[in-house]
Protein backbone atom coordinates (compact mmCIF):
# COMPACT_ATOMS: atom_id res chain seq x y z
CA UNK A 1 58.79 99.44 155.29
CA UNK A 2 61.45 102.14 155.21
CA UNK A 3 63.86 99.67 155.42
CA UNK A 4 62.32 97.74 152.17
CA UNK A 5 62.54 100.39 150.40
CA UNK A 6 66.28 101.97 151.32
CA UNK A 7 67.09 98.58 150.35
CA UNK A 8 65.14 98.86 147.04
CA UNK A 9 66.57 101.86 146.76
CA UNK A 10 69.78 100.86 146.98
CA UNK A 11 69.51 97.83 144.70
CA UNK A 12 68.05 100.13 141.83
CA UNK A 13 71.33 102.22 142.54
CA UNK A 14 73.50 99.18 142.00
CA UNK A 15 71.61 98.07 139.10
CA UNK A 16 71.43 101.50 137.21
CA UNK A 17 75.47 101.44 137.91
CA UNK A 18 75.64 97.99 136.67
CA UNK A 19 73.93 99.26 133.73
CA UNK A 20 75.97 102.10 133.14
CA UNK A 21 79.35 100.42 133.23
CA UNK A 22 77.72 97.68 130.64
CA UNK A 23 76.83 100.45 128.53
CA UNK A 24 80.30 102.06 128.76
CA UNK A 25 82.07 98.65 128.42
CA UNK A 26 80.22 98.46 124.92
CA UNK A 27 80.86 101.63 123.86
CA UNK A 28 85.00 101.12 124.51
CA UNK A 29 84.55 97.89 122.75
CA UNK A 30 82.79 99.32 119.60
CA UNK A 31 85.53 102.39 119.81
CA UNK A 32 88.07 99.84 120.12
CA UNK A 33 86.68 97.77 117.14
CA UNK A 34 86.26 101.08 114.89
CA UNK A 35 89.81 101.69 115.35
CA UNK A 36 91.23 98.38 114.45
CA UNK A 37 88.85 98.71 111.38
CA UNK A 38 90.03 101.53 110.28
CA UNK A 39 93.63 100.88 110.91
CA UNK A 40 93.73 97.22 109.56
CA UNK A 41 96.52 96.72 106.84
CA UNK A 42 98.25 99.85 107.16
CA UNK A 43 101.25 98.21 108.62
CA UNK A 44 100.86 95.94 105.54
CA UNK A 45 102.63 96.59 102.21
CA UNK A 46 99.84 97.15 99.54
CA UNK A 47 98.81 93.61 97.86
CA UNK A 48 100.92 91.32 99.94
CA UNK A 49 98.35 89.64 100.97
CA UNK A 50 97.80 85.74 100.17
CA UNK A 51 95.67 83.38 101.36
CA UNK A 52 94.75 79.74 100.43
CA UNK A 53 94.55 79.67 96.19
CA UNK A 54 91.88 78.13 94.52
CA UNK A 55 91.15 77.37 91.34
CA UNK A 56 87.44 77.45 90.31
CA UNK A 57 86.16 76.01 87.10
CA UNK A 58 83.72 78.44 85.02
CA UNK A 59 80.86 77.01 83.26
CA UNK A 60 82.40 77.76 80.10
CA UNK A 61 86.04 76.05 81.39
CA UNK A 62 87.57 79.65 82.32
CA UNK A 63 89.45 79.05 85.26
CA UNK A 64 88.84 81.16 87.65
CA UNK A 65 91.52 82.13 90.50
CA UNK A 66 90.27 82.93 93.78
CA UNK A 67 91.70 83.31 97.32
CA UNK A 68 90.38 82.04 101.07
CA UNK A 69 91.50 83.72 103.89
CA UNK A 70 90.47 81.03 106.89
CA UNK A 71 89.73 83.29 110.61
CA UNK A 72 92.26 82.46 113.17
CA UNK A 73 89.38 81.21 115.40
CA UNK A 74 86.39 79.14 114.49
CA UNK A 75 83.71 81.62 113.81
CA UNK A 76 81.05 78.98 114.24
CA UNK A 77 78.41 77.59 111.44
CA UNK A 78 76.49 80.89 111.78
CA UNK A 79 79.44 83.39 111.21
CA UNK A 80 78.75 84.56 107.16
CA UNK A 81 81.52 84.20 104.97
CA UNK A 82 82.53 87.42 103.32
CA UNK A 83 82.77 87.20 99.36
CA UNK A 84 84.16 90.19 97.61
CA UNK A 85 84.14 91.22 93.92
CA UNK A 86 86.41 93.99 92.40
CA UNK A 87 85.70 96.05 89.39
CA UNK A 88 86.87 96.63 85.90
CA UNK A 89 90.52 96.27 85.19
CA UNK A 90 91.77 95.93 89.04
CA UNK A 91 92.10 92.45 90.49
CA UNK A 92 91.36 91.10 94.24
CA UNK A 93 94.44 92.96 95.43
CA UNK A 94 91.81 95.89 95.56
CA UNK A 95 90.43 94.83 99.00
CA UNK A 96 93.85 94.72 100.88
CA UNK A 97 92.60 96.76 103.62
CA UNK A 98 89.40 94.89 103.96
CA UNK A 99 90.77 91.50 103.43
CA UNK A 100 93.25 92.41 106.63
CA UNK A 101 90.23 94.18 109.05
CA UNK A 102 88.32 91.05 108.85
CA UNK A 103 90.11 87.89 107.87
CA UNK A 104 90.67 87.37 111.79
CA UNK A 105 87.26 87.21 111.93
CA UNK A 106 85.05 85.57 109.16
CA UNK A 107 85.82 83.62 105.98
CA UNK A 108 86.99 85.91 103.63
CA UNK A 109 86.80 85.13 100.17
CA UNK A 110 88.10 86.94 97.28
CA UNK A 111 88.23 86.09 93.53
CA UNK A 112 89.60 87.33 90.22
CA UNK A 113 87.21 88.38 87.09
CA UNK A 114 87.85 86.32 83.90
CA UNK A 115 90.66 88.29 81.48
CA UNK A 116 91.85 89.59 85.30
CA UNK A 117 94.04 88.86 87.81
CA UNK A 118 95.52 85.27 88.06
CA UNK A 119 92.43 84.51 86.37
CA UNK A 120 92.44 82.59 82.75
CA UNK A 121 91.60 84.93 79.24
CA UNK A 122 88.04 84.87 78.10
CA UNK A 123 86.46 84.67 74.94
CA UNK A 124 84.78 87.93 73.84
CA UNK A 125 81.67 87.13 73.71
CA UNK A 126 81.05 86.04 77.38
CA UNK A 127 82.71 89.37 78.83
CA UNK A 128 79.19 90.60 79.69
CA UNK A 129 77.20 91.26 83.09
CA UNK A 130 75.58 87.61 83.05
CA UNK A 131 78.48 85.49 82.51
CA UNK A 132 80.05 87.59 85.53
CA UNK A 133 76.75 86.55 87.38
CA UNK A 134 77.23 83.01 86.62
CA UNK A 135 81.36 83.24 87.62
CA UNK A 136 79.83 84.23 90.87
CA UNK A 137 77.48 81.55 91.63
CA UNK A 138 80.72 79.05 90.39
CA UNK A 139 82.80 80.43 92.86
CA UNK A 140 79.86 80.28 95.67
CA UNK A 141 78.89 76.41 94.74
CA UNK A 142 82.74 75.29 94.26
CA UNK A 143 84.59 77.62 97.17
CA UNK A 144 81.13 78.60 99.74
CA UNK A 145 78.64 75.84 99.49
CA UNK A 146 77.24 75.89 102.57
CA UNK A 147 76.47 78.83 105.37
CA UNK A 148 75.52 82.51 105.34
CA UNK A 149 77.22 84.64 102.86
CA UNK A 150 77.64 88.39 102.91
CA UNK A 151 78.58 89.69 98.86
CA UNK A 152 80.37 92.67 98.69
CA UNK A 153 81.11 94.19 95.12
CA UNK A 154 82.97 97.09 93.75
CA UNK A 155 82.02 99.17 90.90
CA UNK A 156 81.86 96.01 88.10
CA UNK A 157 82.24 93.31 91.36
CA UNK A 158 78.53 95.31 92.43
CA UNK A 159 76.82 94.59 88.52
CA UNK A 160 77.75 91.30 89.40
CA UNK A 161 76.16 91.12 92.60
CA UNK A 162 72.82 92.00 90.69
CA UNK A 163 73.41 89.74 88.17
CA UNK A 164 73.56 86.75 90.89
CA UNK A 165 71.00 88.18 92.68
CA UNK A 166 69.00 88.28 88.90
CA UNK A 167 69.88 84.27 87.20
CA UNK A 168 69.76 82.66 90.59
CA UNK A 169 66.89 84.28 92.95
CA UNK A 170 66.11 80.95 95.30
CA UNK A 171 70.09 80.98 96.05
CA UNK A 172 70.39 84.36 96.60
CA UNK A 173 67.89 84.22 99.00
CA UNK A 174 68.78 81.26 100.81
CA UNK A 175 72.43 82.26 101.27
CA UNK A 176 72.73 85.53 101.24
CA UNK A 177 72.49 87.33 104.38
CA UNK A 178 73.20 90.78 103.54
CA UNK A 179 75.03 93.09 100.49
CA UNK A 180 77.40 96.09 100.06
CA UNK A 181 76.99 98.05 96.62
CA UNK A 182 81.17 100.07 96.79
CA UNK A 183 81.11 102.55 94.11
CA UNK A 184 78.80 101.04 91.65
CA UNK A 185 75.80 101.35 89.40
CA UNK A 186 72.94 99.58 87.74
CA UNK A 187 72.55 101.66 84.55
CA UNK A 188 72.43 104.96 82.39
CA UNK A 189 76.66 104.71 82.25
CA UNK A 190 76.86 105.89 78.87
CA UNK A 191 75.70 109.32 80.08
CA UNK A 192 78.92 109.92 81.66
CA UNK A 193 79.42 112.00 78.88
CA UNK A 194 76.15 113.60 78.32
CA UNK A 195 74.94 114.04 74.79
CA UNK A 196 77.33 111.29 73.78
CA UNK A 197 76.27 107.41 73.69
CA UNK A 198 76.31 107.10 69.68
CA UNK A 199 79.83 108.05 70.40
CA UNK A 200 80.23 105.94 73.06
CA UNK A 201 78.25 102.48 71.49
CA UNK A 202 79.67 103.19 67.91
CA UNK A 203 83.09 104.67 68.39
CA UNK A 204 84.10 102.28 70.83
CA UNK A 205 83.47 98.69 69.04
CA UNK A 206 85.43 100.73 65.86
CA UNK A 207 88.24 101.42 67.81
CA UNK A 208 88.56 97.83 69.34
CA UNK A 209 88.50 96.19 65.87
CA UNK A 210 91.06 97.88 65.12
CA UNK A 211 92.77 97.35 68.12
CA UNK A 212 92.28 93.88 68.30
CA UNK A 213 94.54 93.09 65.68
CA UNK A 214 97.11 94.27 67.16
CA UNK A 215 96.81 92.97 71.01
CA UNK A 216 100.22 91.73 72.42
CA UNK A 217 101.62 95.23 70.68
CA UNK A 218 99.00 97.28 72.46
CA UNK A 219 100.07 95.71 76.12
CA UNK A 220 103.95 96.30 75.13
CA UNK A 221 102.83 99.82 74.06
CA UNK A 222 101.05 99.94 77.20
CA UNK A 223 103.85 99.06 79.30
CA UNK A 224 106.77 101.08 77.80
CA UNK A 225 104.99 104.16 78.52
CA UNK A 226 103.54 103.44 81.92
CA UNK A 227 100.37 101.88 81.23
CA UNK A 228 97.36 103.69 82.05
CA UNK A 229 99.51 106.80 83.22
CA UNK A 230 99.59 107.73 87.12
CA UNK A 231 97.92 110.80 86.35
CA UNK A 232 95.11 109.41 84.81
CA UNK A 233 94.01 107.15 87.42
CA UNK A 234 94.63 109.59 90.37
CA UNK A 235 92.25 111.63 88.14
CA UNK A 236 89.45 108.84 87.46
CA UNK A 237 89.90 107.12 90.48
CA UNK A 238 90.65 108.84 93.57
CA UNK A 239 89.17 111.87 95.18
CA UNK A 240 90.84 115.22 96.28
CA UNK A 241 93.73 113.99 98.74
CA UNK A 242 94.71 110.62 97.60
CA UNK A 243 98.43 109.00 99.01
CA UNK A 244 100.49 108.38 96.31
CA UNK A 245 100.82 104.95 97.15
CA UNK A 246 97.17 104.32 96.32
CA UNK A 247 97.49 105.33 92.99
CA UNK A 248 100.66 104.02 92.62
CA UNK A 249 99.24 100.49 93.76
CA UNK A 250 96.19 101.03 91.41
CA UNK A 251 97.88 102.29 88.52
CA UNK A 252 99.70 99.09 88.52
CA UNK A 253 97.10 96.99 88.24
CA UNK A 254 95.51 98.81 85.72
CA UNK A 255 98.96 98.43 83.94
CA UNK A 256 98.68 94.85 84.11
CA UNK A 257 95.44 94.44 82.66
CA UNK A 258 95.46 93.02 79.35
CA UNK A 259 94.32 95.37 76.54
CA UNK A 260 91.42 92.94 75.75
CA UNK A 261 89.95 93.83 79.73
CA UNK A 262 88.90 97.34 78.42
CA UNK A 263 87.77 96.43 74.83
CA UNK A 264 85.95 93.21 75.78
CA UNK A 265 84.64 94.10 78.71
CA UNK A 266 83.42 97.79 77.54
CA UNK A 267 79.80 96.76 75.96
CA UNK A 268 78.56 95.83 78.92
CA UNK A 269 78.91 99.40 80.50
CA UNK A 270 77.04 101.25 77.36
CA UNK A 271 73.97 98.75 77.61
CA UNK A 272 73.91 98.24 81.57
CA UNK A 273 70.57 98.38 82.82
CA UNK A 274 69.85 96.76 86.10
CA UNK A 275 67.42 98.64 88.15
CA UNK A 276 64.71 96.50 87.84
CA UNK A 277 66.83 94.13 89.78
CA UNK A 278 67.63 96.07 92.74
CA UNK A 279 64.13 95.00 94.65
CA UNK A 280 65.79 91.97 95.05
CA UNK A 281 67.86 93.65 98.10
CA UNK A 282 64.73 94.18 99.64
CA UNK A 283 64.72 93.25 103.80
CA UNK A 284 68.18 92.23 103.60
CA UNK A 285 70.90 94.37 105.23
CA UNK A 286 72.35 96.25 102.35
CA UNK A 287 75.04 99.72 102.34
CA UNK A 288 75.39 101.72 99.52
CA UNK A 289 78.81 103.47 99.33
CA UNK A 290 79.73 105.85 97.21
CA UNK A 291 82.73 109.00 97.25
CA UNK A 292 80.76 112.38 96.45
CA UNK A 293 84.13 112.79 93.94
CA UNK A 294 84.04 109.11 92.40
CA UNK A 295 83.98 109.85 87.87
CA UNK A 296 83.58 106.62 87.25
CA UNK A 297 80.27 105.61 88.84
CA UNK A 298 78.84 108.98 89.94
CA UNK A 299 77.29 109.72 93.42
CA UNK A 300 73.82 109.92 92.03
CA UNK A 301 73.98 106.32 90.02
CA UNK A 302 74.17 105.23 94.35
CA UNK A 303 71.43 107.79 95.41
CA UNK A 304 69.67 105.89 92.79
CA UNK A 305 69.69 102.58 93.89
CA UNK A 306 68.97 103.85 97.38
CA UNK A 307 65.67 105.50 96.19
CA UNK A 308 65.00 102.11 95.38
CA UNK A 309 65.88 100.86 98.34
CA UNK A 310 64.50 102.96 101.59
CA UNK A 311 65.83 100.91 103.93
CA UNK A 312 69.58 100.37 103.02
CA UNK A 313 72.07 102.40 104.47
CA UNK A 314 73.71 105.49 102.25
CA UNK A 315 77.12 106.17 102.86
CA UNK A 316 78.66 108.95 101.29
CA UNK A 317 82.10 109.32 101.93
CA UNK A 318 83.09 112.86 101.49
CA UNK A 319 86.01 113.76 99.10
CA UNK A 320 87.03 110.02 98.02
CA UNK A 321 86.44 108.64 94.61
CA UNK A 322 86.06 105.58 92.63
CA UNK A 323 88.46 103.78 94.77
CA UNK A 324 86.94 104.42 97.89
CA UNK A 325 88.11 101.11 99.72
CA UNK A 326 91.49 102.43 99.64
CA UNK A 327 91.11 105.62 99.73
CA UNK A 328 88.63 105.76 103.25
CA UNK A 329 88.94 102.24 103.91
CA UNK A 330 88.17 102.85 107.46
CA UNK A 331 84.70 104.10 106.79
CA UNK A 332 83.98 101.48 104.48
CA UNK A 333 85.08 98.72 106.32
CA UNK A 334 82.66 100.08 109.43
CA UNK A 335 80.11 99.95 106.93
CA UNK A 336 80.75 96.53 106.33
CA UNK A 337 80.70 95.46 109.73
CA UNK A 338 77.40 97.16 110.17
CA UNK A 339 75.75 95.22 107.61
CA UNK A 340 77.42 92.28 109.10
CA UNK A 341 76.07 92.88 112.79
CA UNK A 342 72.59 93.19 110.94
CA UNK A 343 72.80 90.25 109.30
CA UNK A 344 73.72 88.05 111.87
């Protein structure tokens, strides 16, 4: 008997050691992991990235340009593929540091707006929230048609997401294994400016008449004196410590946004009113992330949609803004990962 149980004794020894070196194995890993998460595309200049180009055809004949970065192993029929949608006026470029952390991985897929990007001009009337929606299910049914998909969208890129989620409920469902909202809202936009949406509804459509006429003068205008202006987007779209190089990189895009981007596209921010839609993230793995400094889409249009949804994940990122992706791109792309893990 006493020698039973020294030996028991000594087998629940080796075990709880066995156990303990598993656990610290996994914890190295998941250190390990964080760190190439957060230091993925660093060594990378900002927008070199390229992967296979495809052109998708939009239900109204916009063509629209998208990207496919293949893994460098087989990830299997289960592994998701990653879909991600940037916001107003910026292009896919936006995701560089995501598009590098986990392209090894997964399937990444990244796409251009219409009127952005490498993508092909639309007309006025389908810049709005829905025809974005149904971009999105074009570039899922031409570029993703089979397999798990995880959508990530940013600021504009996340309207769309609830659009999708909105016109096509059975697909959403049946594909989508799990959502990041980056710096985005589902309504009440035109109180940026509190006390102010006649200003905003009325003024606006006034001022793009006018500058309609004159487009192709507006973008030379635009250009000659630096486009948006570097100050104004470190101001709108980054937090307190941005690197110049950030801006720099977004500033540029912003620069090479047609004129007709903001005036075509601006309607559907004063009218924007989504949160009835948001349920539809319900039970599926879903981060909300959100800089506590971000102007554009305010911290409490995200504490919003999380009120809505209890069981998604809130990350704030301290101190970043509207371009959170770049600017704490390590945080965000461990968000992303988590959702991932849960979705799998």
């Amino acid at each position: 008997m006493i020698r039973w149980r020294a030996t028991a004794s000594l087998a629940g020894a080796l075990l709880g050691v066995a156990a303990a070196g598993a656990a610290t194995t996994l914890t190295v890993r998941r250190r390990h992991r964080h760190t190439e998460l957060a230091r993925a595309g660093e060594e990378v200049p900002l927008g070199s990235l390229r992967g296979e180009a495809r052109t998708v055809v939009a239900e109204d004949g916009v063509l629209i340009h998208a990207e496919v970065d293949e893994p460098a192993t087989d990830a299997g029929p289960q592994s998701p593929t990653l879909v991600f949608v940037h916001g107003w006026a910026l292009s896919l470029d936006c995701w560089h540091y995501q598009r590098a952390a986990f392209a090894q991985t997964h399937r990444v897929v990244v796409y251009d707006h219409r009127s952005h990007g490498r993508s092909g001009a639309s007309a006025p009337e389908q810049c709005t929230v829905a025809q974005l929606g149904v971009d999105l299910a074009a570039v899922v049914e031409q570029v993703v048609p089979t397999g798990p998909i995880v959508l990530i969208g940013h600021s504009m890129g996340g309207m769309t997401v609830m659009s999708f989620a909105q016109q096509f409920p059975d697909r959403f469902r049946e594909r989508v294994v799990a959502v990041a909202l980056v710096g985005t809202s589902a309504g009440d936009l035109a109180r940026l400016v509190p006390g102010r949406r006649t200003l905003l509804t009325r003024v606006s459509p006034t001022v793009g008449a006018l500058v309609g006429r004159v487009p192709r003068a507006v973008d030379v205008g635009r250009r000659l004196t630096g486009g948006f202006g570097y100050e104004a987007t470190r101001r709108f779209g980054f937090g307190e410590h941005p690197l110049p190089a950030h801006v720099a990189f977004v500033d540029t895009m912003i620069t090479q946004s047609p004129a007709s981007v903001f005036l075509d596209f601006w309607p559907l921010f004063t009218t924007l009113d989504m949160y009835d839609v948001v349920t539809a993230f319900e039970g599926l793995p879903t981060a909300i992330i959100v800089g506590t400094n971000d102007a554009v889409t305010p911290v409490r249009h995200s504490h919003r949609i999380a009120e809505l949804l209890p069981e998604a994940e809130l990350v704030v990122c301290v101190g970043a803004g509207h371009l959170v992706m770049l600017e704490q791109h390590g945080r965000v792309n461990q968000a992303i990962a988590d959702i991932i893990e849960a979705g799998s």
